[in-house]
PDB file of N, CA and C in Angstrom:
ATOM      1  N   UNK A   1      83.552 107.014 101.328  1.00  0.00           N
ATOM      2  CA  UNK A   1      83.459 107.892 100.196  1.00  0.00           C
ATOM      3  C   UNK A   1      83.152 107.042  98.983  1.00  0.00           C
ATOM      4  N   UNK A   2      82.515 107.617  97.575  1.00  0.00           N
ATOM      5  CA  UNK A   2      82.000 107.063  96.844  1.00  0.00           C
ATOM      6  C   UNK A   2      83.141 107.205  95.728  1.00  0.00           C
ATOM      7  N   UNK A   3      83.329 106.240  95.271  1.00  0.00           N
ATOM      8  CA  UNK A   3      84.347 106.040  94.015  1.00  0.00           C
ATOM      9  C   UNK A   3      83.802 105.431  92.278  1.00  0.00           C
ATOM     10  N   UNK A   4      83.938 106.126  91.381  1.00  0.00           N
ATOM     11  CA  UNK A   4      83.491 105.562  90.031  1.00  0.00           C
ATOM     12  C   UNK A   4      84.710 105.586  89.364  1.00  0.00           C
ATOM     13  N   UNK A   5      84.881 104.715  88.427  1.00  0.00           N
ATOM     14  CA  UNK A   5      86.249 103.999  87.527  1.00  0.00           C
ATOM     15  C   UNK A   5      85.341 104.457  86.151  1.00  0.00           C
ATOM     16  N   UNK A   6      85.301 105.072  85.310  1.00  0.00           N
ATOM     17  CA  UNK A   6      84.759 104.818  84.216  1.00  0.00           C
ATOM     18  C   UNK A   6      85.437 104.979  83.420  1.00  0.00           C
ATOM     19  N   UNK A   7      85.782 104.035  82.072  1.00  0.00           N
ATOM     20  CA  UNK A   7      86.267 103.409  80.848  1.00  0.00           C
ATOM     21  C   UNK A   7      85.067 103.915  79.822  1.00  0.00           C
ATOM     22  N   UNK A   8      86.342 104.037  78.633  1.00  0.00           N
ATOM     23  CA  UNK A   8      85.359 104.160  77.271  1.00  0.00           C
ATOM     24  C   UNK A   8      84.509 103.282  77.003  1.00  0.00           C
ATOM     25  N   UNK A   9      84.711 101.634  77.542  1.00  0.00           N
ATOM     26  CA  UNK A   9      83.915 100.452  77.504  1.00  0.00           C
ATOM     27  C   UNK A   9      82.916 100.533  78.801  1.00  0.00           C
ATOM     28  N   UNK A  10      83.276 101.239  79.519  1.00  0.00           N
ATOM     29  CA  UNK A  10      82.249 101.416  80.377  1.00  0.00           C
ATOM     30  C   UNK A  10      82.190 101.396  81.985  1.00  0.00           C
ATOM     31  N   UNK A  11      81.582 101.092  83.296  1.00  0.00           N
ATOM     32  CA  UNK A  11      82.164 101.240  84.526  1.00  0.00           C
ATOM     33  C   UNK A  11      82.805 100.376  84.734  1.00  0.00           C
ATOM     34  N   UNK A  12      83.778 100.355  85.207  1.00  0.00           N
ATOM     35  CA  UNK A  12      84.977  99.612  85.649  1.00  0.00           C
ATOM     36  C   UNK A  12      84.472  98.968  87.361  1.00  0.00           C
ATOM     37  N   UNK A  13      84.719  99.768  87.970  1.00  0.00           N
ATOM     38  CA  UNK A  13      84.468 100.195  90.080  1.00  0.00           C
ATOM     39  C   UNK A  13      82.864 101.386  89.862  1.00  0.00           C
ATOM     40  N   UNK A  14      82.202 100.880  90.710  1.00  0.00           N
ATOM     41  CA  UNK A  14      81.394 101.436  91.479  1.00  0.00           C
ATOM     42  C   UNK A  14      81.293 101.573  92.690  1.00  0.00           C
ATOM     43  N   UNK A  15      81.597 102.228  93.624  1.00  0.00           N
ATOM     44  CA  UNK A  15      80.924 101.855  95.138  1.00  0.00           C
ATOM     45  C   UNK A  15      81.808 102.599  96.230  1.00  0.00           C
ATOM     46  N   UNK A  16      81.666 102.089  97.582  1.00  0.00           N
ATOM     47  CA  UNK A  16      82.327 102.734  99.027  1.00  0.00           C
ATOM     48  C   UNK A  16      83.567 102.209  98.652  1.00  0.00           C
ATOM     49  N   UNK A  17      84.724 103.543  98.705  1.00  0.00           N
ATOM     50  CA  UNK A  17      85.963 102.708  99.236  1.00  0.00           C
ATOM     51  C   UNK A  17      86.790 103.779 100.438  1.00  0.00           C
ATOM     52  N   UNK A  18      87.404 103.250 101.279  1.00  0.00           N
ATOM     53  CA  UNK A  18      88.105 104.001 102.448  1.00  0.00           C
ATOM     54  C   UNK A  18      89.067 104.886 101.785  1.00  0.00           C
ATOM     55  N   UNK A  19      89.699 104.580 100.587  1.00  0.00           N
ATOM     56  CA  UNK A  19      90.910 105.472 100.379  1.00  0.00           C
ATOM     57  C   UNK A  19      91.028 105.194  98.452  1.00  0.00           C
ATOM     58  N   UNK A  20      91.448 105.918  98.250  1.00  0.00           N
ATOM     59  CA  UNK A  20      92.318 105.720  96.548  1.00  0.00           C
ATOM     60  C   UNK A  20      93.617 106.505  96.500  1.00  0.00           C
ATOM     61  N   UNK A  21      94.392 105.693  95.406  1.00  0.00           N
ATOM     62  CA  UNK A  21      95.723 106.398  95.381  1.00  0.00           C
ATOM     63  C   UNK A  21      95.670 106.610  93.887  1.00  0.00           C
ATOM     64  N   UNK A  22      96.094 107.854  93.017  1.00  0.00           N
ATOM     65  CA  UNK A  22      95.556 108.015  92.044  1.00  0.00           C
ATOM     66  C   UNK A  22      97.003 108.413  91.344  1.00  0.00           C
ATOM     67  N   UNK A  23      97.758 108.143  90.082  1.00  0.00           N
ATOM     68  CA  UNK A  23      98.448 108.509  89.947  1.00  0.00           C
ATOM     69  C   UNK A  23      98.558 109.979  88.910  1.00  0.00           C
ATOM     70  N   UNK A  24      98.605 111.217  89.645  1.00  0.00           N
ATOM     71  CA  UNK A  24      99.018 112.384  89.244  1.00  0.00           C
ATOM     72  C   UNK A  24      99.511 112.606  87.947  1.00  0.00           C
ATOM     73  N   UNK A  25      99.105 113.891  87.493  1.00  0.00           N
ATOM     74  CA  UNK A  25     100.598 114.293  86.578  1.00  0.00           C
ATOM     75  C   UNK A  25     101.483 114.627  87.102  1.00  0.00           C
ATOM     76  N   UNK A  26     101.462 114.923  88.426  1.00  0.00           N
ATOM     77  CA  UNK A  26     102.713 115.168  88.946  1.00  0.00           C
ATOM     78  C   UNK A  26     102.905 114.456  90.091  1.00  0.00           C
ATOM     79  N   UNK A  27     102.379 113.258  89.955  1.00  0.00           N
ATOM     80  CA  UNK A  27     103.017 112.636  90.894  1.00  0.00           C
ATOM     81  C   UNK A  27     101.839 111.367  92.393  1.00  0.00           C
ATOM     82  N   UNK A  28     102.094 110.772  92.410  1.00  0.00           N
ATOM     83  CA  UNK A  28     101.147 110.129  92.934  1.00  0.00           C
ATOM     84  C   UNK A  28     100.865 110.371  94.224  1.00  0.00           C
ATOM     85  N   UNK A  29      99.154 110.512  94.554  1.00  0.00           N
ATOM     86  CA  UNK A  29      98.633 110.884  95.261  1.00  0.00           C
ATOM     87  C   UNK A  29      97.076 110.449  96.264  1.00  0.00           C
ATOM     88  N   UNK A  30      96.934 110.617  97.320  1.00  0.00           N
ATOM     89  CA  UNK A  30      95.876 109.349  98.006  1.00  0.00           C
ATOM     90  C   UNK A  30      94.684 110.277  98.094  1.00  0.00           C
ATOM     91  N   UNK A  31      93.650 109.761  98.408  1.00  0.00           N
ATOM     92  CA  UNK A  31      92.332 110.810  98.555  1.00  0.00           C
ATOM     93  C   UNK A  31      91.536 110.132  99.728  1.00  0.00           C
ATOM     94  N   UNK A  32      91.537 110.710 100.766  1.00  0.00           N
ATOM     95  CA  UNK A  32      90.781 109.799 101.840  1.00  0.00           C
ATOM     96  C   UNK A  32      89.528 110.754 102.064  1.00  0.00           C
ATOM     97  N   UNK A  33      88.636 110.183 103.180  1.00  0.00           N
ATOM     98  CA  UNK A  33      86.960 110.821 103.413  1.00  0.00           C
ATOM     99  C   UNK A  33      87.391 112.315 104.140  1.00  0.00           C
ATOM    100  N   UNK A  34      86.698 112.991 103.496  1.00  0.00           N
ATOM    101  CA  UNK A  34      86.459 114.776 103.342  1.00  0.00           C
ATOM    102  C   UNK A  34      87.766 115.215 102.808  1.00  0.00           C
ATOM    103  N   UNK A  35      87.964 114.773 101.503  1.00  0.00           N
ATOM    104  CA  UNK A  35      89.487 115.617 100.988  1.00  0.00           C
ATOM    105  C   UNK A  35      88.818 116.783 100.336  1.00  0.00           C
ATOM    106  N   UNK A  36      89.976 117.873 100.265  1.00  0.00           N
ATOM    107  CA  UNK A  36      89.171 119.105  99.695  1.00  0.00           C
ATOM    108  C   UNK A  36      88.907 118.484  98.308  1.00  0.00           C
ATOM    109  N   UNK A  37      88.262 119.511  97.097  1.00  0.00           N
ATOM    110  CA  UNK A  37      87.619 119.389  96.174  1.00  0.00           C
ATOM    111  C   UNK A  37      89.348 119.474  95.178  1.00  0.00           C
ATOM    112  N   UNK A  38      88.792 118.781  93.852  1.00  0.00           N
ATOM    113  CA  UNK A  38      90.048 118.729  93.270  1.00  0.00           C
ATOM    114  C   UNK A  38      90.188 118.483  91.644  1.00  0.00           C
ATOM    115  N   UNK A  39      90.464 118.929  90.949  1.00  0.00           N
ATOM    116  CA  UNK A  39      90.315 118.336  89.441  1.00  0.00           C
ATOM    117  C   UNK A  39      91.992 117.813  88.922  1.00  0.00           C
ATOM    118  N   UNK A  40      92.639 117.108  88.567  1.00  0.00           N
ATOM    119  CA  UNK A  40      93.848 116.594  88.493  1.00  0.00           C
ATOM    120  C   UNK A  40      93.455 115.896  86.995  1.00  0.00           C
ATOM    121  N   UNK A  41      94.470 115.802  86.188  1.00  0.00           N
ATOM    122  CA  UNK A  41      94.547 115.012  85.397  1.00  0.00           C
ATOM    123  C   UNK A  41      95.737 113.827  85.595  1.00  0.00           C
ATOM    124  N   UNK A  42      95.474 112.379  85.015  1.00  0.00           N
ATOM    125  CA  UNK A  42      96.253 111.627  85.757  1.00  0.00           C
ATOM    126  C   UNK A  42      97.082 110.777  84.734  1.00  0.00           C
ATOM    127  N   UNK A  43      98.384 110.136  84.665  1.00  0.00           N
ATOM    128  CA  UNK A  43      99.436 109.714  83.804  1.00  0.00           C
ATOM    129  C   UNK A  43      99.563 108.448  84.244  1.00  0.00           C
ATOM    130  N   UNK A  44      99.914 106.969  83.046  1.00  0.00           N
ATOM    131  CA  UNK A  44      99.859 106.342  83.104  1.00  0.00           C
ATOM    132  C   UNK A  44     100.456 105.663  84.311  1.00  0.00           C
ATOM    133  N   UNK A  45      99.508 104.870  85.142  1.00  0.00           N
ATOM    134  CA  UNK A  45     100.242 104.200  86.139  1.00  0.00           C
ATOM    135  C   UNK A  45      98.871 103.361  86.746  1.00  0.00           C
ATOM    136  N   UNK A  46      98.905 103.341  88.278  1.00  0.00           N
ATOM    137  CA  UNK A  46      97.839 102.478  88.826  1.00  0.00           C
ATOM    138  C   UNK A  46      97.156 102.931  89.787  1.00  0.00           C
ATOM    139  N   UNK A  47      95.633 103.124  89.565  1.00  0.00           N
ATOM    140  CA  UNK A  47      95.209 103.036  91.000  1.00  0.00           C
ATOM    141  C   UNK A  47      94.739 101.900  91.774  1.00  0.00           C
ATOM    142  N   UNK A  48      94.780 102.583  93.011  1.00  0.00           N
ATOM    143  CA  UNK A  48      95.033 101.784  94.082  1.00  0.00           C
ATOM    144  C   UNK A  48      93.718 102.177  95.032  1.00  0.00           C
ATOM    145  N   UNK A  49      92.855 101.328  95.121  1.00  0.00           N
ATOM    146  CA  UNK A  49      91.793 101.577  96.311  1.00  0.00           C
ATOM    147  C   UNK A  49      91.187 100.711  97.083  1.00  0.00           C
ATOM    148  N   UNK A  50      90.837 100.623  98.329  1.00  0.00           N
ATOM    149  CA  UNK A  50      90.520  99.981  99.499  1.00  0.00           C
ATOM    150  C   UNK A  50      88.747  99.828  99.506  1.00  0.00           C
ATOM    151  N   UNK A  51      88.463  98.595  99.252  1.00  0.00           N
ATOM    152  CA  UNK A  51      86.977  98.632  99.428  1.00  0.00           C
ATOM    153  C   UNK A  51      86.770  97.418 100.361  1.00  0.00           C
ATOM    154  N   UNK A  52      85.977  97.477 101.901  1.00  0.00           N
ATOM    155  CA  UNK A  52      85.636  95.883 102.380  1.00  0.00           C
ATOM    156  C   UNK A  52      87.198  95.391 103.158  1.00  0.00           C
ATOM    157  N   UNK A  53      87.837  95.969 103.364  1.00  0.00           N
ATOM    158  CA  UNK A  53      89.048  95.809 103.867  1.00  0.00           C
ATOM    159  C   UNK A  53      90.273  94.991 102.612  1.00  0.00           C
ATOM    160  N   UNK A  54      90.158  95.270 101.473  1.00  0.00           N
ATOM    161  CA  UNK A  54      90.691  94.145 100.152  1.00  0.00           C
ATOM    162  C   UNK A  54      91.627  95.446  99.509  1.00  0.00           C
ATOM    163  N   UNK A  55      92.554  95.741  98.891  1.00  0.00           N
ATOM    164  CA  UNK A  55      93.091  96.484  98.260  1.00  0.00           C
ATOM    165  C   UNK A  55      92.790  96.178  96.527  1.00  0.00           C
ATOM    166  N   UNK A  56      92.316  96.760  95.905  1.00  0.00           N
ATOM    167  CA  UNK A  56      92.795  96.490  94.441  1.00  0.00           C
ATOM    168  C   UNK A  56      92.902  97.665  93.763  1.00  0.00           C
ATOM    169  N   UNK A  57      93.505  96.678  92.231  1.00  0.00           N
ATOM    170  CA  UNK A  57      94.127  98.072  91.854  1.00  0.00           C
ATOM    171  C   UNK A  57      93.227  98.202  90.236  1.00  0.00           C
ATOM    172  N   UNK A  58      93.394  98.983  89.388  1.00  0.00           N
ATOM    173  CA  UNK A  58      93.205  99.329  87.871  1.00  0.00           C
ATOM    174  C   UNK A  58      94.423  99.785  87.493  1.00  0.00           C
ATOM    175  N   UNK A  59      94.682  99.033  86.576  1.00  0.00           N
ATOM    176  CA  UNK A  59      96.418 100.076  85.217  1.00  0.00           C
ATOM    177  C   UNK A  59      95.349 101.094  84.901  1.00  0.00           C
ATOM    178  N   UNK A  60      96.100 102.211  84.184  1.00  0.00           N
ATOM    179  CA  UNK A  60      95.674 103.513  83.508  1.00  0.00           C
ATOM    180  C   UNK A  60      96.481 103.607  82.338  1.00  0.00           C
ATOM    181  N   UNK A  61      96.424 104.314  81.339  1.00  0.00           N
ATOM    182  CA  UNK A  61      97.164 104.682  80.520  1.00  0.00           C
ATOM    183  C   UNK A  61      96.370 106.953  80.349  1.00  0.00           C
ATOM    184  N   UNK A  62      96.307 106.594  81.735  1.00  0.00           N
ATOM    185  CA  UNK A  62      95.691 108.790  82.076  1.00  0.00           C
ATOM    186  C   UNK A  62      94.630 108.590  82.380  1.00  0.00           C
ATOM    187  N   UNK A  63      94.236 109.868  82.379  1.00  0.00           N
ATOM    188  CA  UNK A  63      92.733 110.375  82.409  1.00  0.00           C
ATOM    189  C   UNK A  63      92.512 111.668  83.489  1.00  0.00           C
ATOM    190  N   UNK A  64      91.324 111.849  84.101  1.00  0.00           N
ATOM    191  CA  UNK A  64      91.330 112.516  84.751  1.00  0.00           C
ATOM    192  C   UNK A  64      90.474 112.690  86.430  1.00  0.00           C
ATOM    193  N   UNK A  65      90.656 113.413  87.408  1.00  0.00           N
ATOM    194  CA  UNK A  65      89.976 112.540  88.204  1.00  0.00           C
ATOM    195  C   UNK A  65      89.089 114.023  88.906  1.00  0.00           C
ATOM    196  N   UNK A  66      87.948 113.877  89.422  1.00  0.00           N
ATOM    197  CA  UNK A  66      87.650 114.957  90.306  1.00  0.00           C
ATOM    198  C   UNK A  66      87.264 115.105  91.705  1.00  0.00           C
ATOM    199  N   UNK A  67      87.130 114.953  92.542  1.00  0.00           N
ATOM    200  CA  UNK A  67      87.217 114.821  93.771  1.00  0.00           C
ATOM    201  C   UNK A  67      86.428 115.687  94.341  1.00  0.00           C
ATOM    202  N   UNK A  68      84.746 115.670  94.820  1.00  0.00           N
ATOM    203  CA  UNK A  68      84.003 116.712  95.595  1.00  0.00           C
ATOM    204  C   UNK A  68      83.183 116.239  96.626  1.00  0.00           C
ATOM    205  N   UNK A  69      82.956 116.719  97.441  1.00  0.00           N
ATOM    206  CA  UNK A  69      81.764 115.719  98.737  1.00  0.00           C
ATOM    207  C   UNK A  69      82.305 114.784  98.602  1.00  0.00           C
ATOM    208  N   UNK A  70      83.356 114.151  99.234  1.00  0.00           N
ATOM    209  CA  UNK A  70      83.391 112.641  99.078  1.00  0.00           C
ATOM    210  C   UNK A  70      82.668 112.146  98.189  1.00  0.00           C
ATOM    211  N   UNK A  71      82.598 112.291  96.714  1.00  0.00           N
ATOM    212  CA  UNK A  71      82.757 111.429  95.506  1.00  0.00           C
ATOM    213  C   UNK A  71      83.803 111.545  94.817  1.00  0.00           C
ATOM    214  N   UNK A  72      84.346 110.978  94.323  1.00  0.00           N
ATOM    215  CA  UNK A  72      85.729 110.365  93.817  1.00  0.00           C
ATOM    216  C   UNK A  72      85.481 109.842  91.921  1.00  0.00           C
ATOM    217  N   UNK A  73      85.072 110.683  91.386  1.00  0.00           N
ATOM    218  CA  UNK A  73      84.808 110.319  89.848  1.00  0.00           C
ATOM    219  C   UNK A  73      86.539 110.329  88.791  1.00  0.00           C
ATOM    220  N   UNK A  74      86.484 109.182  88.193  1.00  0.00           N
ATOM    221  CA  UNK A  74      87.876 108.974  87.584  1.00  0.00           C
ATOM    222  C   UNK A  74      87.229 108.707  86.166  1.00  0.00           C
ATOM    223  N   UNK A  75      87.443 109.138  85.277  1.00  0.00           N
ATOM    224  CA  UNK A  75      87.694 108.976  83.808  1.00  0.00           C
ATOM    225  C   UNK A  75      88.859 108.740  82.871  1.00  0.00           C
ATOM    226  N   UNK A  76      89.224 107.702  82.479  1.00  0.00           N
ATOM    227  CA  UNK A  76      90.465 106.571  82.215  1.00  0.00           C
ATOM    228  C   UNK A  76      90.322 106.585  80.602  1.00  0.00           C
ATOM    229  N   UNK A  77      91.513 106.673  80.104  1.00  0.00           N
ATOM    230  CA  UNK A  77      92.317 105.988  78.867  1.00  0.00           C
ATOM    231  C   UNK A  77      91.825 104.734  78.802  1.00  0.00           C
TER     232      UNK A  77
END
């Protein structure tokens, strides 16, 4: 699935990753390949995603994330 990180400064992550863990407003949550469709807004914490077999992460201070066809678009504080 396709994942974008984008910052007011600009893209952060581009590319394939197996999984993300995104932290919720209510609470933290993973998104793996064919999750249903989803709009969430998200509260300061970390995501977490798997690209190449490597885990890394991004701090947040929010934002929001949407989730359709396996693309994974995040817009960050």
């Amino acid at each position: 699935m396709n994942l974008e990180i984008i910052s007011a400064t600009g893209i952060l992550f581009k590319g394939e990753v197996s999984r993300v863990t995104l932290p919720g407003a209510l609470g933290s949550f993973t998104v793996l390949q064919d999750h249903a469709s989803l709009l969430s807004a998200l509260q300061a914490g970390v995501i977490e995603y798997e690209t190449g077999g490597e885990v890394q992460t991004v701090s947040v201070d929010g934002g929001f994330v949407d989730v359709n066809n396996n693309r994974v678009a995040v817009c960050i504080k």
